[in-house]
Protein backbone atom coordinates (compact mmCIF):
# COMPACT_ATOMS: atom_id res chain seq x y z
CA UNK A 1 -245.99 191.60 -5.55
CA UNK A 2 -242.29 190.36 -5.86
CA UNK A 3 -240.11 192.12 -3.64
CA UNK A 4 -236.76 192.98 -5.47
CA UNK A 5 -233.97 193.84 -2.50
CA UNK A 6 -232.07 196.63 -3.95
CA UNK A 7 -228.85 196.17 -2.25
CA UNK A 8 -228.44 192.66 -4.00
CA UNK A 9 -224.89 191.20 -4.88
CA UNK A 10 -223.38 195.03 -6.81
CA UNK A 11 -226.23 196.77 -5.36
CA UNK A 12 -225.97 199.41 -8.40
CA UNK A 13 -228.83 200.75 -10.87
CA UNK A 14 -228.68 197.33 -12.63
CA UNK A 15 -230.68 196.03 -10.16
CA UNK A 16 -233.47 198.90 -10.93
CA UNK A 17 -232.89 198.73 -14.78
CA UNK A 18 -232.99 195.21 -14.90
CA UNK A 19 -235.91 194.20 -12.60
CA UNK A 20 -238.11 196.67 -14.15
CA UNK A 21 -237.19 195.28 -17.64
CA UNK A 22 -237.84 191.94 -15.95
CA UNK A 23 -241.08 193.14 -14.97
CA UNK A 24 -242.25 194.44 -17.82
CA UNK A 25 -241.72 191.41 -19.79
CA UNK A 26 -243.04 188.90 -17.58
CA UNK A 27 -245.98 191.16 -16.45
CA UNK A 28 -245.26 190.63 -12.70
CA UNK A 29 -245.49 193.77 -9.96
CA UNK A 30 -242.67 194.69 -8.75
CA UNK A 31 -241.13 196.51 -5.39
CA UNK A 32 -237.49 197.81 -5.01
CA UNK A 33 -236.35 198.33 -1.87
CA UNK A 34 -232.90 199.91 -0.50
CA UNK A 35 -232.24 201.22 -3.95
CA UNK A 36 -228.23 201.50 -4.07
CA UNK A 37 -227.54 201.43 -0.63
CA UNK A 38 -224.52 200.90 -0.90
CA UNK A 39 -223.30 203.44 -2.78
CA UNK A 40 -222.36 207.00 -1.55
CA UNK A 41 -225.43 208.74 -3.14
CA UNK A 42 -227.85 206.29 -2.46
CA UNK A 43 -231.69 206.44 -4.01
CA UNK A 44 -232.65 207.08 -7.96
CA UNK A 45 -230.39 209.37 -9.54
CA UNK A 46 -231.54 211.11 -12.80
CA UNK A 47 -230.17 208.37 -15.30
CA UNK A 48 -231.49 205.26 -13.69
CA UNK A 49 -235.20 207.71 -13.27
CA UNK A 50 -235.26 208.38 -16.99
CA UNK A 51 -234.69 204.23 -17.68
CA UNK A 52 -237.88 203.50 -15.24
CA UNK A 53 -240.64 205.86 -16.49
CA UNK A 54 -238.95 204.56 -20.37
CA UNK A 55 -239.78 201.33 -19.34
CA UNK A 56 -242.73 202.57 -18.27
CA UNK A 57 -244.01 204.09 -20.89
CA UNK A 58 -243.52 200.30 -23.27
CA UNK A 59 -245.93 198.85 -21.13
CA UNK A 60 -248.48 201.37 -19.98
CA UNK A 61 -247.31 200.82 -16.23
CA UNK A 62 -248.30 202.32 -13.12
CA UNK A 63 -245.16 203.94 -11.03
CA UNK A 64 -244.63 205.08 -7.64
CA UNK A 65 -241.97 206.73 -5.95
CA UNK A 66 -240.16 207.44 -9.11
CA UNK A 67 -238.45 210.73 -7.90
CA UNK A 68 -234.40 211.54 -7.81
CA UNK A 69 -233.07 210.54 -4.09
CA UNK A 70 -235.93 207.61 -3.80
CA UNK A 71 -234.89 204.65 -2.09
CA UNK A 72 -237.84 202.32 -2.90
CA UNK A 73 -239.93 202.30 -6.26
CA UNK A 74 -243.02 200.46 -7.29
CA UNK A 75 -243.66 199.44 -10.71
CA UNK A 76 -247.18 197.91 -11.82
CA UNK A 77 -246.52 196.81 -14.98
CA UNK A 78 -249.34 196.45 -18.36
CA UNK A 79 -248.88 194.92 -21.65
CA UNK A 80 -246.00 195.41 -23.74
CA UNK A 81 -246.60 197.82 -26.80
CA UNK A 82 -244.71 198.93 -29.27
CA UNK A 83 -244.45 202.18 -30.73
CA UNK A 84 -242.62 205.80 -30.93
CA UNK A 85 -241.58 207.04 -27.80
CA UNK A 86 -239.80 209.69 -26.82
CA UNK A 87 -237.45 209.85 -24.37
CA UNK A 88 -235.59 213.02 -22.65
CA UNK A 89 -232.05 212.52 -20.37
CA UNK A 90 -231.78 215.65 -18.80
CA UNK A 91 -228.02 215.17 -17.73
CA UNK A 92 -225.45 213.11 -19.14
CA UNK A 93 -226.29 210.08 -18.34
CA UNK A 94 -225.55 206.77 -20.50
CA UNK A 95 -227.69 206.43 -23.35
CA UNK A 96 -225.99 202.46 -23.81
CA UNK A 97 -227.30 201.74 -20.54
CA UNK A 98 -231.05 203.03 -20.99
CA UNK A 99 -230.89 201.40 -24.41
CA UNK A 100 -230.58 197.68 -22.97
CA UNK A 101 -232.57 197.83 -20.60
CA UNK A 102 -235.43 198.64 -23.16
CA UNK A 103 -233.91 196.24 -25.62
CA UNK A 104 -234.66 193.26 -23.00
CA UNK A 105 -238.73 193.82 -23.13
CA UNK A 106 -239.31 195.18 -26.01
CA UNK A 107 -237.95 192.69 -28.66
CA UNK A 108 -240.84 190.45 -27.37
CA UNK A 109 -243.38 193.06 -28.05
CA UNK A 110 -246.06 193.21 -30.64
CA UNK A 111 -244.99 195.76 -32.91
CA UNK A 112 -241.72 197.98 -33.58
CA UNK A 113 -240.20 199.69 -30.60
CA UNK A 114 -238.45 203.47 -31.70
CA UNK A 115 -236.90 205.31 -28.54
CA UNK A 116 -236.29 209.12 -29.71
CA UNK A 117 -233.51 209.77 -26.95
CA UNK A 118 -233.05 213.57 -26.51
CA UNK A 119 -229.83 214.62 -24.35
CA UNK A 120 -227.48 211.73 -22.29
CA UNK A 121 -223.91 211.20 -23.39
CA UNK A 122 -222.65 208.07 -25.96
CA UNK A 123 -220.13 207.15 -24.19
CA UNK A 124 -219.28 207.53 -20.25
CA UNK A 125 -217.26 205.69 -17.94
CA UNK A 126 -218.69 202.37 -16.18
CA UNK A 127 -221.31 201.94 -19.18
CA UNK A 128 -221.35 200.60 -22.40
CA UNK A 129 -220.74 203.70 -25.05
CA UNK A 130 -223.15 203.29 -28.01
CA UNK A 131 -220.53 202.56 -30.66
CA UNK A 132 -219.75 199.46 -28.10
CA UNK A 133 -223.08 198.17 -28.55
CA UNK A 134 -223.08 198.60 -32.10
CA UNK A 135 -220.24 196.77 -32.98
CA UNK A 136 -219.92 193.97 -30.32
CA UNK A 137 -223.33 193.86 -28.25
CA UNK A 138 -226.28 194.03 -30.73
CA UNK A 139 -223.86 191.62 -33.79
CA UNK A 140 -223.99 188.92 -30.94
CA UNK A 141 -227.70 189.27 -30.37
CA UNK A 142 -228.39 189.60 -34.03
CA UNK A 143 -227.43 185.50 -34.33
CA UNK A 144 -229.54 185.06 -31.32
CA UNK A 145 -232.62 186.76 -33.62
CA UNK A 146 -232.97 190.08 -32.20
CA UNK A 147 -232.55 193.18 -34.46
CA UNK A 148 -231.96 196.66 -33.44
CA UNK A 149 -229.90 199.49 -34.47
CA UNK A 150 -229.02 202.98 -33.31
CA UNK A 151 -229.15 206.41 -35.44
CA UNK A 152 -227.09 208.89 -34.42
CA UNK A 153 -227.62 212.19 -35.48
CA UNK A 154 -225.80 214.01 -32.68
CA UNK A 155 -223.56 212.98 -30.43
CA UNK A 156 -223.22 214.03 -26.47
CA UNK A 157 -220.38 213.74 -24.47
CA UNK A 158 -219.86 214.14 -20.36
CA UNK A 159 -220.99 216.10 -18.56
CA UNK A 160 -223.09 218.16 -21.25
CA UNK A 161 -224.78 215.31 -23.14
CA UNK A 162 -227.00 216.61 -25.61
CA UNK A 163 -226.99 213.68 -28.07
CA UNK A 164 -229.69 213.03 -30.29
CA UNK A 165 -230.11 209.44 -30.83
CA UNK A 166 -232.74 207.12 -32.62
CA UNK A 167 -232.54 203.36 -31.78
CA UNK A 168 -235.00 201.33 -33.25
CA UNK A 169 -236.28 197.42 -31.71
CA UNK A 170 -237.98 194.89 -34.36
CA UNK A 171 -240.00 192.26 -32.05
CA UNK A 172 -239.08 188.72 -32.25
CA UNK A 173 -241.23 185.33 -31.86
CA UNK A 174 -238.75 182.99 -31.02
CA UNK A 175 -234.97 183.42 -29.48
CA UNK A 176 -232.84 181.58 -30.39
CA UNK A 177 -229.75 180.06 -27.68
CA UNK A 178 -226.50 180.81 -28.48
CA UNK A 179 -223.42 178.70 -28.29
CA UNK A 180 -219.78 180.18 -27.67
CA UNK A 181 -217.56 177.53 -26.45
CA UNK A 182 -214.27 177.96 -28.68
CA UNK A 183 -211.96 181.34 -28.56
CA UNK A 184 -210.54 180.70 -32.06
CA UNK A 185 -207.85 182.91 -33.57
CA UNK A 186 -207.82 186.48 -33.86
CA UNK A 187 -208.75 187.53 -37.48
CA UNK A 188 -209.22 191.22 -37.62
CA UNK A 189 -208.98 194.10 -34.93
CA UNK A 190 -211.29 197.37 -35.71
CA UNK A 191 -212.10 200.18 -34.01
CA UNK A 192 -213.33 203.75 -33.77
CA UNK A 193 -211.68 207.11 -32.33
CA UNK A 194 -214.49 209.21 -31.77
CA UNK A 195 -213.73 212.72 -30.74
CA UNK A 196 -215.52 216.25 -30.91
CA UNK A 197 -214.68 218.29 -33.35
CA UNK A 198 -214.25 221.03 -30.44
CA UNK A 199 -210.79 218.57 -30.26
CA UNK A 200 -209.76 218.55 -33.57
CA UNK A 201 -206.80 221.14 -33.42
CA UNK A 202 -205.35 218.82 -31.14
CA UNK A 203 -205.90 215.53 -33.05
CA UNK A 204 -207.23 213.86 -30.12
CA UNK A 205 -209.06 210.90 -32.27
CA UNK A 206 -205.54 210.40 -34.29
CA UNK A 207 -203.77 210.44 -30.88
CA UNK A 208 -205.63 207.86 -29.30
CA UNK A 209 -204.77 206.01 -32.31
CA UNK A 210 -201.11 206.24 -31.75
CA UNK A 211 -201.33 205.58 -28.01
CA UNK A 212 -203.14 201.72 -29.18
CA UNK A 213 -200.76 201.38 -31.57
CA UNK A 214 -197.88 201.54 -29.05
CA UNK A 215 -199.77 198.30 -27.55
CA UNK A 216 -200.81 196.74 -30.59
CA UNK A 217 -199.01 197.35 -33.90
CA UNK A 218 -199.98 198.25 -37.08
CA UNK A 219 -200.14 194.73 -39.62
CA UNK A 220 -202.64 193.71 -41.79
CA UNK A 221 -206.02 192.70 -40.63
CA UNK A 222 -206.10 196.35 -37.64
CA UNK A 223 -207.90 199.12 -38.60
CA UNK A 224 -208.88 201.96 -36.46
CA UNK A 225 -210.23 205.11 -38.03
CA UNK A 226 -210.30 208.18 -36.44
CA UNK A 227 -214.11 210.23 -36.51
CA UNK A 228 -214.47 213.73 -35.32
CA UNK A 229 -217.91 214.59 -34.65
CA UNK A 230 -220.16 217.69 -33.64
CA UNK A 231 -220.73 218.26 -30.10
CA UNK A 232 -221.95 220.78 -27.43
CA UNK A 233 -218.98 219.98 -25.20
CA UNK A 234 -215.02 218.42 -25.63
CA UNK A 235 -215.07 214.46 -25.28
CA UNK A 236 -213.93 211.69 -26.88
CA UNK A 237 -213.66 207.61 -26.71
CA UNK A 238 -212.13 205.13 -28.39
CA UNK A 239 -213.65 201.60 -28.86
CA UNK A 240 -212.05 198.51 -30.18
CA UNK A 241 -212.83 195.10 -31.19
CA UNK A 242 -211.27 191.79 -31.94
CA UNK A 243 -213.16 189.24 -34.72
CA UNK A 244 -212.48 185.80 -33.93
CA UNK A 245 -212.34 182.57 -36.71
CA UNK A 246 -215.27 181.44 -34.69
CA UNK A 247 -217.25 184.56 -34.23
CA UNK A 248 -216.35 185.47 -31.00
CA UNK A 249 -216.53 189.47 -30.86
CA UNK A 250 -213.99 190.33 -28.11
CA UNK A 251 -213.69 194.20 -26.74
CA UNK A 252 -211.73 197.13 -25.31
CA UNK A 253 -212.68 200.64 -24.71
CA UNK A 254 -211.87 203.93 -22.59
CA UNK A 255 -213.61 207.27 -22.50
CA UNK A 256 -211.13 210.36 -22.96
CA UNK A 257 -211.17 212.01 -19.22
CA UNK A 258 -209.90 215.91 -18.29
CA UNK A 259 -205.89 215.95 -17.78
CA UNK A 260 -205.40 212.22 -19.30
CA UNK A 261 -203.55 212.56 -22.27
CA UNK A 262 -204.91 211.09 -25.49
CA UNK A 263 -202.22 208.89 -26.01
CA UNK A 264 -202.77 207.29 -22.61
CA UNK A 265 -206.77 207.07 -23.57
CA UNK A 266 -205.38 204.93 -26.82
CA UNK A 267 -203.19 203.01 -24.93
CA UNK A 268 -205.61 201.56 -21.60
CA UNK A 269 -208.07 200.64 -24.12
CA UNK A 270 -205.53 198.28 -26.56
CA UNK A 271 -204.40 196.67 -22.94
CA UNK A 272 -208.28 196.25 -22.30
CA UNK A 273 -208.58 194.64 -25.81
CA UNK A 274 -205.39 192.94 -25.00
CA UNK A 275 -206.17 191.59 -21.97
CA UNK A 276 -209.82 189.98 -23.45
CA UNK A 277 -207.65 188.19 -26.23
CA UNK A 278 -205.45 186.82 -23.81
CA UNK A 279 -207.56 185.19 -21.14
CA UNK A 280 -208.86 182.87 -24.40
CA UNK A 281 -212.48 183.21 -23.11
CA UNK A 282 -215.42 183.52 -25.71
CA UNK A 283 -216.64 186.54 -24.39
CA UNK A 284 -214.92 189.71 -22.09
CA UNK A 285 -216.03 190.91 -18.44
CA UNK A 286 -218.98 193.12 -20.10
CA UNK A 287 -220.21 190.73 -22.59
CA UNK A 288 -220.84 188.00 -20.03
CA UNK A 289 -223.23 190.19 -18.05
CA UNK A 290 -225.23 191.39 -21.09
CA UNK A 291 -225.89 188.22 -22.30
CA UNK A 292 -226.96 186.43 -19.27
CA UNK A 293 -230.33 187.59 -19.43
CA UNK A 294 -230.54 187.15 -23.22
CA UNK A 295 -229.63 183.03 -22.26
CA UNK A 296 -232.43 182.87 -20.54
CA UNK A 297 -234.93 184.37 -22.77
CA UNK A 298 -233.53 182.08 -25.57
CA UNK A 299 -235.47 178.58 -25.89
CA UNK A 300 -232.55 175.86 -25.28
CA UNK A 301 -229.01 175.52 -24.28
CA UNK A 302 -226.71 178.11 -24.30
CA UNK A 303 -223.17 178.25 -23.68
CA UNK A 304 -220.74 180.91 -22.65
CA UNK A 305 -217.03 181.42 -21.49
CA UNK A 306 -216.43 184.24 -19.70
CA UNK A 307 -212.98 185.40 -17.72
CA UNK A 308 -214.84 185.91 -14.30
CA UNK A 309 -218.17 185.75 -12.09
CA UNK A 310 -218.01 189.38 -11.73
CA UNK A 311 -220.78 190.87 -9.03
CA UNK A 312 -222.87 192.40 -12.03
CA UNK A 313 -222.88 188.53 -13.72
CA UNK A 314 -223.76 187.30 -10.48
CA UNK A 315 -226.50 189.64 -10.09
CA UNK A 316 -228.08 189.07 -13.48
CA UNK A 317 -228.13 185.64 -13.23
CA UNK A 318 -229.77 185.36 -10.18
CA UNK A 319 -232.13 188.14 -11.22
CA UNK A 320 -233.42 185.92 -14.54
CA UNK A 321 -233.61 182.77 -12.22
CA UNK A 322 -236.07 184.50 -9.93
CA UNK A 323 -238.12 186.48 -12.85
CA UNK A 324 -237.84 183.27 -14.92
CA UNK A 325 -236.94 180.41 -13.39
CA UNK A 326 -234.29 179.62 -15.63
CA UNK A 327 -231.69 177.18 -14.16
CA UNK A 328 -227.71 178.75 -14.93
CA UNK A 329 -224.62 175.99 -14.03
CA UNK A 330 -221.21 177.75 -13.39
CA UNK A 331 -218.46 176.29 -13.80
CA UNK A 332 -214.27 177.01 -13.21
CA UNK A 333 -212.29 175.94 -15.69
CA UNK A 334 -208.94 177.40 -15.67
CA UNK A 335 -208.41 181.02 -15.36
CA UNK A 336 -211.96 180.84 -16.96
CA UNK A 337 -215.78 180.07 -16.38
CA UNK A 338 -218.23 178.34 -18.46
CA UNK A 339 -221.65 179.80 -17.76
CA UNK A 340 -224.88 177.48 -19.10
CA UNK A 341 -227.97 178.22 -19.22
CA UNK A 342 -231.12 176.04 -20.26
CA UNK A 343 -233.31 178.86 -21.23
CA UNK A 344 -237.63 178.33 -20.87
């Protein structure tokens, strides 16, 4: 049994996500041990729970010690299936990160892969939101060969939740490497202002609007449309992206918090967005980390820039080169780092 040391490089619920995905794609048994240990509530909480026994459920495997508070977890994993499964988040925890962390095993299963995700929130802070993945994440992957897509029908926000989401996984036979090794130019900038419609009164979605455009100005070629949608609580986000002339997808978003004016929600996210364009990297912070494991899945060379070795890229890559063996080379160039991979 391989013994996964939870308190590794970030020691956050990546570790547990991403070592059970590991697991349940290669097959091999797996133990966690000092499961965030490092962070002030240490052990499982609910959301990082709900993405075990999910992962569980793909692969028939056999769990223990998956309780709220647990520090160590074993997961026996079986063969990967595909299927309907459904899925319940009983808080308001991030549906993006549950979502790729099933991606990862799944696309290599034998048949489709539908998660029917009842509850969690779309978009909450230190995680992907959903319209994130859908516009930057899963576009990238889709040149790689893998094809997904998300459904939603309702939409949760912190700290209710309450979304109803369908996101569907088609299995592929081969993945392909990818190759991102020139910036380009800046060709289009679009986004989405999400807000409840419990917000409308106070045009929060329009708002956030006019807080990016006080850091990026309206001119041909930026579009960001403002969508007010039905909730069971107040929340709101605003995600942003940046097409490159060679197909780089580069990113900004914020989550609308209590007592932060929309304006200023609008405005961190175009600096965000700003900041990604600047650095002149092929991929931002987030992207870096969520393809690493992707590179090493794909047969051949793949090629990355990113703007840092943040702990969660450092994490993932030495996570893949003990579940896989795959062989990463880091290297600084400039304010930037070119991350290879020669994937099995």
């Amino acid at each position: 049994m391989m013994e996964i040391p939870g308190e590794y490089g970030s020691g956050s619920g990546t570790i547990v996500r991403l070592s059970t995905a590991f697991s349940a794609l290669t097959g091999k048994p797996i133990r966690i041990t000092d499961i965030r240990a490092k962070r002030p509530s240490p052990g499982l909480r609910h959301q990082h729970l709900e993405a075990v026994r999910t992962l569980g459920k793909i692969c028939s495997a056999k769990i223990k010690g998956d309780q709220v508070g647990s520090r160590e977890i074993e997961f026996h994993p079986g063969k990967i299936k595909g299927g309907t499964f459904d899925v319940n988040i009983e808080t308001a925890g991030s549906i993006g990160l549950l979502s790729y962390a099933v991606l990862l095993p799944a696309v290599f299963g034998k048949d489709d892969t539908v998660l029917k995700i009842r509850g969690g929130s779309i978009a909450s802070l230190w995680s992907p939101p959903v319209p994130y993945l859908e516009n930057v994440l899963l576009p990238i992957l889709s040149r790689m060969g893998v094809l997904s897509r998300f459904t939603v029908k309702k939409h949760g926000f912190y700290p209710v939740g309450g979304s109803d989401v369908e996101f569907e996984i088609n299995p592929v036979k081969r993945m392909n490497p990818i190759v991102m090794k020139d910036p380009g130019k800046v060709e289009s900038i679009n986004g989405l202002s999400l807000s409840s419609a419990l917000l409308k009164e106070r045009k929060v979605a329009e708002r956030q609007i006019v807080g990016f455009h006080r850091v990026i100005r309206k001119e041909k070629g930026v579009d960001v449309k403002p969508v007010y949608v039905e909730s069971e609580c107040p929340g709101s986000v605003i995600v942003l992206w940046a097409e490159t002339s060679t197909w780089c997808i580069l990113a900004g978003d914020h989550v609308g918090e209590r007592r932060k004016p929309a304006e200023v929600v609008g405005r961190e996210a175009a600096f965000r967005l700003q900041e990604e364009i600047k650095y002149g990297s092929t991929v931002g912070g987030h992207l870096a980390d969520q393809l690493i494991p992707f590179m090493a899945l794909a047969k051949g060379r793949s090629e990355i820039i990113a703007p840092d070795l943040t702990e969660h890229v450092k994490t993932n890559i030495w996570l893949c080169e003990k579940f896989l063996g795959s062989k990463f080379k880091t290297q600084e160039e400039g304010e930037n780092f070119r991350i290879v991979c020669s994937g099995k």
